[in-house]
PDB file of N, CA and C in Angstrom:
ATOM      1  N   UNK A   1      68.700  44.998 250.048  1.00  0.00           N
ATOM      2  CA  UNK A   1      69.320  45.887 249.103  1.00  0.00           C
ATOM      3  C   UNK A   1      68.299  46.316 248.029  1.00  0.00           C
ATOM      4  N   UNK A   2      67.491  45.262 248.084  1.00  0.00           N
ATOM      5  CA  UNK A   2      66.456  45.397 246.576  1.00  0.00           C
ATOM      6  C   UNK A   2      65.545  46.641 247.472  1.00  0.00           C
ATOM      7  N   UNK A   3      65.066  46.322 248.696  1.00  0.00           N
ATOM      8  CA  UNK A   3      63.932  47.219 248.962  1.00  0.00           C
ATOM      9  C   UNK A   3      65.014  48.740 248.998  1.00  0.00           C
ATOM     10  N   UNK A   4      65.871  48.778 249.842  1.00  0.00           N
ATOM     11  CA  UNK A   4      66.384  50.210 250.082  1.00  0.00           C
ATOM     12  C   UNK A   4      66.723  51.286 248.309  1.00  0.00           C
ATOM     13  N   UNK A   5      67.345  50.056 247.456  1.00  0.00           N
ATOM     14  CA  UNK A   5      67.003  50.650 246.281  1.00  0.00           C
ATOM     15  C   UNK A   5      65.779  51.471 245.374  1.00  0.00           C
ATOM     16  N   UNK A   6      64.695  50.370 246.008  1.00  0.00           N
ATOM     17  CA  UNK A   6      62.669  51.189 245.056  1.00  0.00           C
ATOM     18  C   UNK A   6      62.749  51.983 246.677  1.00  0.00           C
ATOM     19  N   UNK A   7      63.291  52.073 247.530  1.00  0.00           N
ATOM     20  CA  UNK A   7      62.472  53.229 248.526  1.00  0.00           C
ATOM     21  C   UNK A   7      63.314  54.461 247.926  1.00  0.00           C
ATOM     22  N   UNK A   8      64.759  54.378 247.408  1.00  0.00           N
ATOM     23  CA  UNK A   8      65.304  55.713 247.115  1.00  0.00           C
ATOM     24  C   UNK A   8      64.934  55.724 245.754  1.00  0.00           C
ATOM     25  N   UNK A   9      64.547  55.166 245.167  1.00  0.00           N
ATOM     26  CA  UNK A   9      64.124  55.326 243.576  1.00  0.00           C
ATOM     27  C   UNK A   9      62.703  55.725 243.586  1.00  0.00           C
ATOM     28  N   UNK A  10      61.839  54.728 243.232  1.00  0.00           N
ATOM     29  CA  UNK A  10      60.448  54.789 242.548  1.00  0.00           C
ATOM     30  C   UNK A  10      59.332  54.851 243.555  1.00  0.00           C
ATOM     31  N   UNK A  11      59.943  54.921 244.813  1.00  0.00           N
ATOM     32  CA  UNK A  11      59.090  54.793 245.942  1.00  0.00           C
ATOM     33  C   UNK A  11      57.970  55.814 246.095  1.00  0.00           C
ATOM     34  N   UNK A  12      57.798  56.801 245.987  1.00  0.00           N
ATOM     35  CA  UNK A  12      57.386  58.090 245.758  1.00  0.00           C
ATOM     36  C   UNK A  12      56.682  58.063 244.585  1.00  0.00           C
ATOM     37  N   UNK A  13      56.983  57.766 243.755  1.00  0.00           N
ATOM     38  CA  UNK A  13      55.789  57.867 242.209  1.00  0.00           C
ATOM     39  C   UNK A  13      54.664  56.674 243.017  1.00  0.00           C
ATOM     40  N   UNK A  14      55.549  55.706 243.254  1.00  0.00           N
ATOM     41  CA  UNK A  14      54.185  54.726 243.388  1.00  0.00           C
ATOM     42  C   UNK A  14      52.971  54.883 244.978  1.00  0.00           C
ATOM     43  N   UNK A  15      53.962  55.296 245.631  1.00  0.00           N
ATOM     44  CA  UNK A  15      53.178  56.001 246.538  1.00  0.00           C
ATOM     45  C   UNK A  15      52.141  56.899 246.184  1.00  0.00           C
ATOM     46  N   UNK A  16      52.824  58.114 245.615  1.00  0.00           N
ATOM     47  CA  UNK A  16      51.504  59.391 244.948  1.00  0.00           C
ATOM     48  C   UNK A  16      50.613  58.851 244.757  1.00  0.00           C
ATOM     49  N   UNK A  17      51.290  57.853 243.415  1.00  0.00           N
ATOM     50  CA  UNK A  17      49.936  57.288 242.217  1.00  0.00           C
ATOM     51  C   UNK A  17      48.867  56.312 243.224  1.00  0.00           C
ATOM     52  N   UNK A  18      48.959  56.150 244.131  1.00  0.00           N
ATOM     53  CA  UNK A  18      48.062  55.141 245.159  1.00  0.00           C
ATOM     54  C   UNK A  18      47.275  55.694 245.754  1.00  0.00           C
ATOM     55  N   UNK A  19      47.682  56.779 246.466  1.00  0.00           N
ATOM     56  CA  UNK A  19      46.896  57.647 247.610  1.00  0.00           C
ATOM     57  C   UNK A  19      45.533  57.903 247.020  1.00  0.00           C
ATOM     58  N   UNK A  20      44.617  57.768 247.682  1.00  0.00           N
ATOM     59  CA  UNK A  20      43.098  58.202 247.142  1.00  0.00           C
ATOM     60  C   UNK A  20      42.813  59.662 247.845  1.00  0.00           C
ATOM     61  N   UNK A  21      43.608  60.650 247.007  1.00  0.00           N
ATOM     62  CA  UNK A  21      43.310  62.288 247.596  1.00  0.00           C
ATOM     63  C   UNK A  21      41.591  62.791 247.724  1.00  0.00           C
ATOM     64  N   UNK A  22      41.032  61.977 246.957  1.00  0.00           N
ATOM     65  CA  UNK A  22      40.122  62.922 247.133  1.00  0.00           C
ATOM     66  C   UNK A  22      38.996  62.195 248.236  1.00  0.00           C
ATOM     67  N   UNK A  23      39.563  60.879 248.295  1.00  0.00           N
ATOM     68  CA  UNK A  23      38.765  60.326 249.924  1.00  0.00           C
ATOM     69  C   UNK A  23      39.677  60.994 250.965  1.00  0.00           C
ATOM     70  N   UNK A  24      40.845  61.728 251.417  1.00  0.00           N
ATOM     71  CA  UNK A  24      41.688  62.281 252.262  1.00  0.00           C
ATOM     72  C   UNK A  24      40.535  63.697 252.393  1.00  0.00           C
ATOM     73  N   UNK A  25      40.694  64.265 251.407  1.00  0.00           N
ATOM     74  CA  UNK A  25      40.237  65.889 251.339  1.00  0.00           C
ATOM     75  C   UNK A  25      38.701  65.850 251.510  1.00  0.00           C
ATOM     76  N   UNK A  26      38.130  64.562 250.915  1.00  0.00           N
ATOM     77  CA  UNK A  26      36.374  64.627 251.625  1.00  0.00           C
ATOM     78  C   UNK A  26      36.319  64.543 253.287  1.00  0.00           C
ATOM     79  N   UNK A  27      37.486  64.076 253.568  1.00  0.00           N
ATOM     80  CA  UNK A  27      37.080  63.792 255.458  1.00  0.00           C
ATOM     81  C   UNK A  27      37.617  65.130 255.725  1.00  0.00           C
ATOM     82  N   UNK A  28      38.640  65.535 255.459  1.00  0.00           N
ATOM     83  CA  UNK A  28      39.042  67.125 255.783  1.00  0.00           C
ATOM     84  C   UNK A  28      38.442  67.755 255.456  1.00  0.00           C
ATOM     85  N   UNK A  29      37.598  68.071 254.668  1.00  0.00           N
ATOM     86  CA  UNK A  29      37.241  69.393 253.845  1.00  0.00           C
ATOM     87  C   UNK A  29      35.940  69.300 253.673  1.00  0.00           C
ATOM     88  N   UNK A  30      34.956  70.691 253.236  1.00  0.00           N
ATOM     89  CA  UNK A  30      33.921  70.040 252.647  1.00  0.00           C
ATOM     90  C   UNK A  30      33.300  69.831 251.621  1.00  0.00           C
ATOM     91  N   UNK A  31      32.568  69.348 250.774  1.00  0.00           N
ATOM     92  CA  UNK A  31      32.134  68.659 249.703  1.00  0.00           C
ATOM     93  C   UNK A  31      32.107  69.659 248.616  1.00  0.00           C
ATOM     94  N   UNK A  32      32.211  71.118 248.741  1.00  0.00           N
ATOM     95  CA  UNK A  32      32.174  71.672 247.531  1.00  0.00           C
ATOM     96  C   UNK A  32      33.944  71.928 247.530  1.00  0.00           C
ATOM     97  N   UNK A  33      34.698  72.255 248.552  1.00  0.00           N
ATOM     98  CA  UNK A  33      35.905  72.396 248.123  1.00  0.00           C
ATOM     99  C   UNK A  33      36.796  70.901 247.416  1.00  0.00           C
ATOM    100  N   UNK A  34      36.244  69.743 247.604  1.00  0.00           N
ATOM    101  CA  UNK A  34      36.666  68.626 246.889  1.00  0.00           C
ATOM    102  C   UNK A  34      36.892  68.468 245.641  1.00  0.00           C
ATOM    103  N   UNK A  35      35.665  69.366 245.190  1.00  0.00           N
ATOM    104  CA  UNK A  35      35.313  69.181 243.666  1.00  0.00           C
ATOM    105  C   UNK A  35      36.705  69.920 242.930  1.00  0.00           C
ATOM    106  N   UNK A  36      37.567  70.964 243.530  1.00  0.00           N
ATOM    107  CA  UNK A  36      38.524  71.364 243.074  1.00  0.00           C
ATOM    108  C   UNK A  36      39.844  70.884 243.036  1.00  0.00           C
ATOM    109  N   UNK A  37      39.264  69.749 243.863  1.00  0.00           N
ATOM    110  CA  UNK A  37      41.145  68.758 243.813  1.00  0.00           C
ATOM    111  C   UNK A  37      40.479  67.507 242.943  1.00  0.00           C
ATOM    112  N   UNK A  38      39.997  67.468 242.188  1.00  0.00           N
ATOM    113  CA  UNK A  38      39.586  66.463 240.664  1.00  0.00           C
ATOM    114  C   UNK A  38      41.360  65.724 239.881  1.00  0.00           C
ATOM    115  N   UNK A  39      41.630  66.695 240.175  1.00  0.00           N
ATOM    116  CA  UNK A  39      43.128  66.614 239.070  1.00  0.00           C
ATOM    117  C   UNK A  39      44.101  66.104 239.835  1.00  0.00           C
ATOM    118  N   UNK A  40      43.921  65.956 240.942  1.00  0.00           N
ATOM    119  CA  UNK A  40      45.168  65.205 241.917  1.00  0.00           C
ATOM    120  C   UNK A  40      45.301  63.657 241.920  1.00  0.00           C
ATOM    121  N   UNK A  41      43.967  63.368 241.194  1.00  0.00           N
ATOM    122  CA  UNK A  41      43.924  61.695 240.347  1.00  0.00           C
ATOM    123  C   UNK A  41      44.961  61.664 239.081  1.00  0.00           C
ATOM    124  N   UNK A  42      45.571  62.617 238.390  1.00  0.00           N
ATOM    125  CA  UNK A  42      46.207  62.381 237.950  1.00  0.00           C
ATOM    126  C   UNK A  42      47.358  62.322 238.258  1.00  0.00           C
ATOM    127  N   UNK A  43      47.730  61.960 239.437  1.00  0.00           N
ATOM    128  CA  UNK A  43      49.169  61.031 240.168  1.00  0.00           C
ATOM    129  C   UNK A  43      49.258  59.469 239.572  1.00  0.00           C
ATOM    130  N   UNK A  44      48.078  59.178 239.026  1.00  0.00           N
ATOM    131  CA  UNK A  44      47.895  58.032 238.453  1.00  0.00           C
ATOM    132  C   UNK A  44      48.931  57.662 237.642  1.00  0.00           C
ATOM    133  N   UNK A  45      48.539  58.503 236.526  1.00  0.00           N
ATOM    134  CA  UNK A  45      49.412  58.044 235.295  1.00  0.00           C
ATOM    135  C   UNK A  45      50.790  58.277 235.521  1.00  0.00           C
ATOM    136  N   UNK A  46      51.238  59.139 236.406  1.00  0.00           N
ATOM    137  CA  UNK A  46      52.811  59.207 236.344  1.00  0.00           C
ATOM    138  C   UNK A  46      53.537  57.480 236.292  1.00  0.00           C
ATOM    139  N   UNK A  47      52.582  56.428 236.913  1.00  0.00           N
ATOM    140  CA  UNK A  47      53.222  55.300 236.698  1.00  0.00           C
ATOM    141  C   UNK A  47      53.605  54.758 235.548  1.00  0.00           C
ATOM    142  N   UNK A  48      52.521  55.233 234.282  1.00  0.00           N
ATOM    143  CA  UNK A  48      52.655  55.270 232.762  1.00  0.00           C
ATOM    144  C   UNK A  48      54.014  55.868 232.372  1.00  0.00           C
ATOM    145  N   UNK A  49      54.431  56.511 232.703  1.00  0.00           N
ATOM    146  CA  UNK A  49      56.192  57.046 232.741  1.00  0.00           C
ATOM    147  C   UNK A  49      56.880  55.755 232.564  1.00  0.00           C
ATOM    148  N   UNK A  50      56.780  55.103 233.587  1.00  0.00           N
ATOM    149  CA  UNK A  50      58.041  53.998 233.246  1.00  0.00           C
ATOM    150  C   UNK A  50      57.883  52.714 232.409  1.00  0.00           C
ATOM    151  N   UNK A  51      56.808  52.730 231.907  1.00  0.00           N
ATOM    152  CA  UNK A  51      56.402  52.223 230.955  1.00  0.00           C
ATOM    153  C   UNK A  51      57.474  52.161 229.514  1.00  0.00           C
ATOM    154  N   UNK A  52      58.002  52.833 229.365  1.00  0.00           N
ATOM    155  CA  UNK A  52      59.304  52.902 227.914  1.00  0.00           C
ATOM    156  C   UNK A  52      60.322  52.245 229.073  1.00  0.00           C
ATOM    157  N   UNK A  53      60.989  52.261 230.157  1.00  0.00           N
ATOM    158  CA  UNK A  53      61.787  51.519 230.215  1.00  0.00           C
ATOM    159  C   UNK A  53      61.707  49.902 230.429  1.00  0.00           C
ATOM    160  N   UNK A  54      59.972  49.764 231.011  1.00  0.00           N
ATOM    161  CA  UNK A  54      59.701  48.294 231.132  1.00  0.00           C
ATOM    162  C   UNK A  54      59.426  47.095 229.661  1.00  0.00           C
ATOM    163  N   UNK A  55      59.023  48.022 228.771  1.00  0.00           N
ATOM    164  CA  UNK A  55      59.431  47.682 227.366  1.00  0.00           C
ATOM    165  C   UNK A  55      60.694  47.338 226.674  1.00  0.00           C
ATOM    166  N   UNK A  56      61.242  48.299 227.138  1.00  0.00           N
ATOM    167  CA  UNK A  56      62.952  47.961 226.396  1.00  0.00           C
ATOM    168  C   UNK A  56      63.418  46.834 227.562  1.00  0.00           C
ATOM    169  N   UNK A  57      63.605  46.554 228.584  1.00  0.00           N
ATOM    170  CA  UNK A  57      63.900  45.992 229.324  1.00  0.00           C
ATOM    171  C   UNK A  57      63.577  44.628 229.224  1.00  0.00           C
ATOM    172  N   UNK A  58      62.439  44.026 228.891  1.00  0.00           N
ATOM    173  CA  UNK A  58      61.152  43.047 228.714  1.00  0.00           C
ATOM    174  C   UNK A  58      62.046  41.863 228.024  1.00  0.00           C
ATOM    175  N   UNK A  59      62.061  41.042 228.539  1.00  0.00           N
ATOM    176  CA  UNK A  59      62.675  39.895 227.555  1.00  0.00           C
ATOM    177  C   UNK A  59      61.239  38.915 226.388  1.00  0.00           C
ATOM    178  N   UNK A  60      61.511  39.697 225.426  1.00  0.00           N
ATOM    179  CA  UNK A  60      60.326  39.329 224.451  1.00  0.00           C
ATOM    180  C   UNK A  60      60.992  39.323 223.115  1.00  0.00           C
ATOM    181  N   UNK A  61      60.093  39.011 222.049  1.00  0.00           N
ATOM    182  CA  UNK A  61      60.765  39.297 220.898  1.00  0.00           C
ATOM    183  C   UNK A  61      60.051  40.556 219.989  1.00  0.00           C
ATOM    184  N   UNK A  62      60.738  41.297 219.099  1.00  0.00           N
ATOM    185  CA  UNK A  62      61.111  42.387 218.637  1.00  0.00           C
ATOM    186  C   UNK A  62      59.673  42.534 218.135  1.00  0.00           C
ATOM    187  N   UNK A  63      59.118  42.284 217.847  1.00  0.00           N
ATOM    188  CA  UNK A  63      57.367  41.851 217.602  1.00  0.00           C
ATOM    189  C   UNK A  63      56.854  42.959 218.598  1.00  0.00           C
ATOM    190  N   UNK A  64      57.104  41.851 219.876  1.00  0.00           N
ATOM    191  CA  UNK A  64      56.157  41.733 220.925  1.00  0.00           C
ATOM    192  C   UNK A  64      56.498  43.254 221.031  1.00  0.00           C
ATOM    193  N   UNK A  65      57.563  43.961 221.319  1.00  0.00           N
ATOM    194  CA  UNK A  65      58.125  45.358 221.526  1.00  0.00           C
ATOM    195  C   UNK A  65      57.332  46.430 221.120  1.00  0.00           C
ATOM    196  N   UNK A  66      57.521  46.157 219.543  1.00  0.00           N
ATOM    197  CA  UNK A  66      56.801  46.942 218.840  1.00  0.00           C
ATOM    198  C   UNK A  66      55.551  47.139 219.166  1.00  0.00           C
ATOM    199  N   UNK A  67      54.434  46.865 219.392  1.00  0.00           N
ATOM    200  CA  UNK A  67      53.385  45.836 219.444  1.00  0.00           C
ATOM    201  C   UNK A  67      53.272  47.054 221.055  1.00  0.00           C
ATOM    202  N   UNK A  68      53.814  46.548 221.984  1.00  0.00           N
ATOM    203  CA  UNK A  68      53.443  47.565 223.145  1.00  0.00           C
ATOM    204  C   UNK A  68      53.754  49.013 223.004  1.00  0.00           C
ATOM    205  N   UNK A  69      54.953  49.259 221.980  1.00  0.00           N
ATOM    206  CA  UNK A  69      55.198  50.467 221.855  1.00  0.00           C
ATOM    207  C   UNK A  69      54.483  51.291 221.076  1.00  0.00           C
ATOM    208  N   UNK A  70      53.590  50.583 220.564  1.00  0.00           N
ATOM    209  CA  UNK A  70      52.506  51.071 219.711  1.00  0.00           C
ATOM    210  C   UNK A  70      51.489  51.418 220.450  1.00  0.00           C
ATOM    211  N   UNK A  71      50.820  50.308 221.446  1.00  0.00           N
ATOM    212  CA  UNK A  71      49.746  50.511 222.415  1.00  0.00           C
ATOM    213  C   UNK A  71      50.467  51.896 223.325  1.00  0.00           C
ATOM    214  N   UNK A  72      51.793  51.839 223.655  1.00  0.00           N
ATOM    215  CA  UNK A  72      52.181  52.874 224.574  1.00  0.00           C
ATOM    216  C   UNK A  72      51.440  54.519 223.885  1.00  0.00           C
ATOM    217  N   UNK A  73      51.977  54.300 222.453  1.00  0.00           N
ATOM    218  CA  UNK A  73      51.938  55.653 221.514  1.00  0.00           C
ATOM    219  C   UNK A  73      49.834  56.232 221.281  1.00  0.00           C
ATOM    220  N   UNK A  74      49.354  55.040 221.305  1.00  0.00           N
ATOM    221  CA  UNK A  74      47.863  54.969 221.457  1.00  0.00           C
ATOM    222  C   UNK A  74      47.101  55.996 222.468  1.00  0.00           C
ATOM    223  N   UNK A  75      47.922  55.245 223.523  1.00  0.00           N
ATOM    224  CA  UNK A  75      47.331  55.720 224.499  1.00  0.00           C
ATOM    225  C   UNK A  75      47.461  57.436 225.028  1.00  0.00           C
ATOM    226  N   UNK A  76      48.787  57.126 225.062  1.00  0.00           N
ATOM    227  CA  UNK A  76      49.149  58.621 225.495  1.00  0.00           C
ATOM    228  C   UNK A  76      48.807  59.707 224.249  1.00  0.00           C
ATOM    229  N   UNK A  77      48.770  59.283 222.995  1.00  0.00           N
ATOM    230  CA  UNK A  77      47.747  60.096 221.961  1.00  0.00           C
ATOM    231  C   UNK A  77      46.324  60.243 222.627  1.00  0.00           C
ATOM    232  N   UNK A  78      45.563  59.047 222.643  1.00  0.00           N
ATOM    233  CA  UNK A  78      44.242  59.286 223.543  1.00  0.00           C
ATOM    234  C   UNK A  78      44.116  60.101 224.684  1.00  0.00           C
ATOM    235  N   UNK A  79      45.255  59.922 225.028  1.00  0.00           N
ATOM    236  CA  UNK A  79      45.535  60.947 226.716  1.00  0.00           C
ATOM    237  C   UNK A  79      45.648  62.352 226.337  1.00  0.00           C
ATOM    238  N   UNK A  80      45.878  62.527 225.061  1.00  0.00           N
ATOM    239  CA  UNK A  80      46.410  63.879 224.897  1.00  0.00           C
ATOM    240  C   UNK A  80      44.728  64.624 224.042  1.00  0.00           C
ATOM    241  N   UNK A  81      44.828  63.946 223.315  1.00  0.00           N
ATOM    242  CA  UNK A  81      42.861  64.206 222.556  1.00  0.00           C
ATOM    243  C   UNK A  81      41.703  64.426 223.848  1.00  0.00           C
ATOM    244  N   UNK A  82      41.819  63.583 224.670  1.00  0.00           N
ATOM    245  CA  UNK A  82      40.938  63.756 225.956  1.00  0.00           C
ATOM    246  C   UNK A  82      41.359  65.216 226.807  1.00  0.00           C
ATOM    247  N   UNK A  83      42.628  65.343 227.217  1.00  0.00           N
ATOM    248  CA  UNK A  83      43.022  66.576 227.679  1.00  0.00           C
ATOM    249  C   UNK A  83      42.743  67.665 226.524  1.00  0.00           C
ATOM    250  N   UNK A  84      42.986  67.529 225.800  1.00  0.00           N
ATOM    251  CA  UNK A  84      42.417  69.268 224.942  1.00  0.00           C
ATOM    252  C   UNK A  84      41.159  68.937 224.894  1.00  0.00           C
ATOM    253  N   UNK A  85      40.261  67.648 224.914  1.00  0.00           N
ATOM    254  CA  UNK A  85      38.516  68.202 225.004  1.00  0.00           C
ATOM    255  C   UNK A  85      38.213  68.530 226.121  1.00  0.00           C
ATOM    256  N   UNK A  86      39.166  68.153 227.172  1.00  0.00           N
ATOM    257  CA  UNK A  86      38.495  68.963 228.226  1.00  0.00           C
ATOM    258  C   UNK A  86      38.636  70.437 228.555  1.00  0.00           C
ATOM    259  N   UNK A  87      40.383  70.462 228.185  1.00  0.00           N
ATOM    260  CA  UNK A  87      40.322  72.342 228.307  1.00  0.00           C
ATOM    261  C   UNK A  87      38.982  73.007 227.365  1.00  0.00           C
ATOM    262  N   UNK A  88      38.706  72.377 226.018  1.00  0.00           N
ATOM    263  CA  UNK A  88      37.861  72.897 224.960  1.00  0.00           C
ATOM    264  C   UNK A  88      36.626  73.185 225.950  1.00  0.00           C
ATOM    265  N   UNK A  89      36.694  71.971 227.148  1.00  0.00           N
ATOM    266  CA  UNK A  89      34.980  72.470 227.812  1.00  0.00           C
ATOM    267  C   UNK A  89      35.239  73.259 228.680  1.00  0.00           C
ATOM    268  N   UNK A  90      36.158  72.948 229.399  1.00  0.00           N
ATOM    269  CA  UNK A  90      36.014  74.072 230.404  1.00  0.00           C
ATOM    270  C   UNK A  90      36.245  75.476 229.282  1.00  0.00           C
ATOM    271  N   UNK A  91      37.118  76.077 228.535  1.00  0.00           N
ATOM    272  CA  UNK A  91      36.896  77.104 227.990  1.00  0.00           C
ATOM    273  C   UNK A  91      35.379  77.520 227.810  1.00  0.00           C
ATOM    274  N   UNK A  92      34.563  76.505 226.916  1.00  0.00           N
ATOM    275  CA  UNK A  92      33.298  76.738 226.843  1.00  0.00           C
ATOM    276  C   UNK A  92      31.948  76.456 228.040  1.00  0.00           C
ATOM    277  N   UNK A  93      32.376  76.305 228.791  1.00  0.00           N
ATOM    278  CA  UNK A  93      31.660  76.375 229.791  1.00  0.00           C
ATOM    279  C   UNK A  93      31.732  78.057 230.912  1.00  0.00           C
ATOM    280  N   UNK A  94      33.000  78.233 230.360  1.00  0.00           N
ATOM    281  CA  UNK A  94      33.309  79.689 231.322  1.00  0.00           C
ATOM    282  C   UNK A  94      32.727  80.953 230.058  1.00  0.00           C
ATOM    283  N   UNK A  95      32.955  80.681 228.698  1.00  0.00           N
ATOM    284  CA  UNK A  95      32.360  81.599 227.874  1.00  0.00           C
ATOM    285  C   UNK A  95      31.061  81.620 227.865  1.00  0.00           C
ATOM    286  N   UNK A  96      30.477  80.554 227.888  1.00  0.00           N
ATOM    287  CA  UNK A  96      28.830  80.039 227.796  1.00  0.00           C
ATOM    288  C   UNK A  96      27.825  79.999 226.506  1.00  0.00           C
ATOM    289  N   UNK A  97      28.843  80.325 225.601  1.00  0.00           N
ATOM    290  CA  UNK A  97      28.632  80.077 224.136  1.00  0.00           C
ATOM    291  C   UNK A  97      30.016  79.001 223.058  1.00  0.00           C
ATOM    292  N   UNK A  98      28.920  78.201 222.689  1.00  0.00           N
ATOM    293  CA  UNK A  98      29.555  77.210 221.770  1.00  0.00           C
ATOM    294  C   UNK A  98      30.221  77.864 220.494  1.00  0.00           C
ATOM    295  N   UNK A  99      29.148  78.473 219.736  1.00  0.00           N
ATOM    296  CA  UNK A  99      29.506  79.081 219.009  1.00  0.00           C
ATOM    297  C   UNK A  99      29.316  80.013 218.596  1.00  0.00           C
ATOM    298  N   UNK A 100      29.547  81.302 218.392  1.00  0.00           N
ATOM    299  CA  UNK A 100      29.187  82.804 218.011  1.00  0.00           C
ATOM    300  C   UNK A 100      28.768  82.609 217.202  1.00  0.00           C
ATOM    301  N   UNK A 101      27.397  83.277 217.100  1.00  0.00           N
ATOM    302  CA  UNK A 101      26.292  84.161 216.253  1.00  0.00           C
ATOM    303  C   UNK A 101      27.609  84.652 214.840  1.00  0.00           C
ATOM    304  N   UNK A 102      26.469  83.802 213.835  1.00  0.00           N
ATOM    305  CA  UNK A 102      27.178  84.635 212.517  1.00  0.00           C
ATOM    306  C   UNK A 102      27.323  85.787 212.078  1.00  0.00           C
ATOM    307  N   UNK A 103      25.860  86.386 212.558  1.00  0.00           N
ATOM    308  CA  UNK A 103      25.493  87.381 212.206  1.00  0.00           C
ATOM    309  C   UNK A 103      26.533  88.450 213.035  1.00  0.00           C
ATOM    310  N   UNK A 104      27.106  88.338 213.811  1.00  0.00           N
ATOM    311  CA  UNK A 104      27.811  89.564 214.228  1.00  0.00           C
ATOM    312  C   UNK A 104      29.062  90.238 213.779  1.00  0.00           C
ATOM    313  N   UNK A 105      28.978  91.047 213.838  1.00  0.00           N
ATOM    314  CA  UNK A 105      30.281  91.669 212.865  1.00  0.00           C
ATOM    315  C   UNK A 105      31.534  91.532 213.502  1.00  0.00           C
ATOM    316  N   UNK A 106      31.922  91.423 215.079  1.00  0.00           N
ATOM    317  CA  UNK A 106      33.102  91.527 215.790  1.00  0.00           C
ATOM    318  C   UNK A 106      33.706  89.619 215.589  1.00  0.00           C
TER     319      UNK A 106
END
């Protein structure tokens, strides 16, 4: 009963988050089209999702709670600072200037 329950539930997140796509797509594919499935590693973190219910759930004391729900709030802040420096590069990598010339009037 326990297994037929995580196969219709969570079975699928934890599956995704496992698969190593980009060892799949190096044997299929070749080495420059790989470089464009980079982001399919982020099946990862979807396991970080259930993370708020394994907290509330947790038989600990009100401390201990806090305490992860803080590390939870950390992280996914860090997760979020890392994702806008990267759009920031790729933006600046496709413009090819950091920063515009003062001197220009536009």
């Amino acid at each position: 009963m326990i297994a037929r329950a995580y196969l219709h539930g969570r079975f699928t997140i934890d599956f995704l988050s496992t698969m190593p796509f980009d060892l799949f797509l190096s044997i299929f594919l070749e080495e420059d089209l790989t470089k464009n499935f980079k982001l399919l590693a982020l099946f990862k973190l979807i396991r970080m999702l259930r993370l708020s219910h394994i907290i509330t759930v947790m038989n600990a004391h009100k401390e201990t709670k806090l305490m992860f729900l803080l590390f939870k709030l950390f992280f996914f802040l860090l997760m979020y600072i890392h994702c806008l420096g990267c759009i920031w590069w790729f933006l600046v990598k496709i413009d090819g200037v950091w920063i515009h010339p003062m001197n220009s009037i536009n």
